[in-house]
Protein backbone atom coordinates (compact mmCIF):
# COMPACT_ATOMS: atom_id res chain seq x y z
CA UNK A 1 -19.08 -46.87 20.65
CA UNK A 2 -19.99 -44.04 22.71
CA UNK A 3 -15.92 -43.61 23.43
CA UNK A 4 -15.03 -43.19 19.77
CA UNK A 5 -18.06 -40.66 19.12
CA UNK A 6 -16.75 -38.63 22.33
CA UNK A 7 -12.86 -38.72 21.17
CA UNK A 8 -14.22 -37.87 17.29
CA UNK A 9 -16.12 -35.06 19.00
CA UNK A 10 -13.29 -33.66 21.08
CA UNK A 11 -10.51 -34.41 18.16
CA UNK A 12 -13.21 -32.30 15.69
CA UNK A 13 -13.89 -29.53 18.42
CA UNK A 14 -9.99 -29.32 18.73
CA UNK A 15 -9.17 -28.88 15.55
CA UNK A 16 -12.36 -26.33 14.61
CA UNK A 17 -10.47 -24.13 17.88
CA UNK A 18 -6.94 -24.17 16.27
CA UNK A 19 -8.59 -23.45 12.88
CA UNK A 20 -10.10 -20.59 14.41
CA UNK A 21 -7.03 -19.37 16.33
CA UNK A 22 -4.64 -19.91 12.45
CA UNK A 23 -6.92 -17.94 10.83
CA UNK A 24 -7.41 -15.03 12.95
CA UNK A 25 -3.76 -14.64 13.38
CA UNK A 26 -3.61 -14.70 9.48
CA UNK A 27 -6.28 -12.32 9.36
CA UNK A 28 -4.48 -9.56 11.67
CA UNK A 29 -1.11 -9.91 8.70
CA UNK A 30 -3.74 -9.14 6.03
CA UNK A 31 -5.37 -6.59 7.37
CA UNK A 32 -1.55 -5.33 8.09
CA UNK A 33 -0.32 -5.41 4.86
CA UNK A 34 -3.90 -3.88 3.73
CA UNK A 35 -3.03 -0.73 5.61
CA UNK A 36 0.98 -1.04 4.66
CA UNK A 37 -0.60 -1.21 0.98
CA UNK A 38 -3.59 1.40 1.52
CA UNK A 39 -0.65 3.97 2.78
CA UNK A 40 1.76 3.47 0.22
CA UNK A 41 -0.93 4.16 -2.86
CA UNK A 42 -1.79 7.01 -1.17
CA UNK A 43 1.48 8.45 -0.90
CA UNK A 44 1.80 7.28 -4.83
CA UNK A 45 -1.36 9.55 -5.18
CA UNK A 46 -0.12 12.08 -3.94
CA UNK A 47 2.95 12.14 -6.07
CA UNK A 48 1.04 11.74 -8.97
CA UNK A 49 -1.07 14.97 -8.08
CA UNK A 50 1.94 16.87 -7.64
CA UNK A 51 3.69 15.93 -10.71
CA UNK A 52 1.76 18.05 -13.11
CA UNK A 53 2.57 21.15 -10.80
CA UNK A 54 6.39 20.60 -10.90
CA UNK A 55 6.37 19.35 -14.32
CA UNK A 56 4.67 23.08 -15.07
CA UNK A 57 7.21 24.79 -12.58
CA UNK A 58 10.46 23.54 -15.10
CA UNK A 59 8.71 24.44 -17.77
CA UNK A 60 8.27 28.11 -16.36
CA UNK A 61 12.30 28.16 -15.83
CA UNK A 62 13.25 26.33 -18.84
CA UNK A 63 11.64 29.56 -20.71
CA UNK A 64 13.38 31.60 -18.64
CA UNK A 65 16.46 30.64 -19.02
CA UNK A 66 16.25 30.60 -22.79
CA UNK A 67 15.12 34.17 -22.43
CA UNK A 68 17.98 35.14 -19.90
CA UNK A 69 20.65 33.49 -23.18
CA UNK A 70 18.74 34.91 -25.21
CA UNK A 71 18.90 38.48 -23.84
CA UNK A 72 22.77 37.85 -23.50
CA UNK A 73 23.59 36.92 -26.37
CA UNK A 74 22.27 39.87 -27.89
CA UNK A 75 24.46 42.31 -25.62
């Protein structure tokens, strides 16, 4: 009796230590992809702040230009 509660023991003890050991190592690859994740939205961000800026920018030239064909047709 006392053999089959010590092997239960060390078979449960076992198994709680390479439960441990699985989910730490899957832990680290989330917390990897997290910051893979975390980086690329912030680069998105970015690119979405600077959108409205360029978007402004061609609409500055595109006026231009219809004023430089403008101005040359006319001569």
């Amino acid at each position: 009796m006392l053999e089959t509660i010590l092997t239960a023991t060390v078979t449960g003890a076992v198994t709680l230590i390479g439960i441990l050991i699985a989910n730490g190592k899957a832990q680290a690859v989330t917390d990897t992809k997290l910051e893979e994740l975390t980086r690329e939205v912030r680069e998105h961000n970015n690119f979405a702040k600077r959108m409205p800026v360029v978007e402004e920018k061609i609409k500055v030239i595109n006026h231009r230009i219809d004023d430089l064909e403008s101005y040359h047709k006319g001569t």
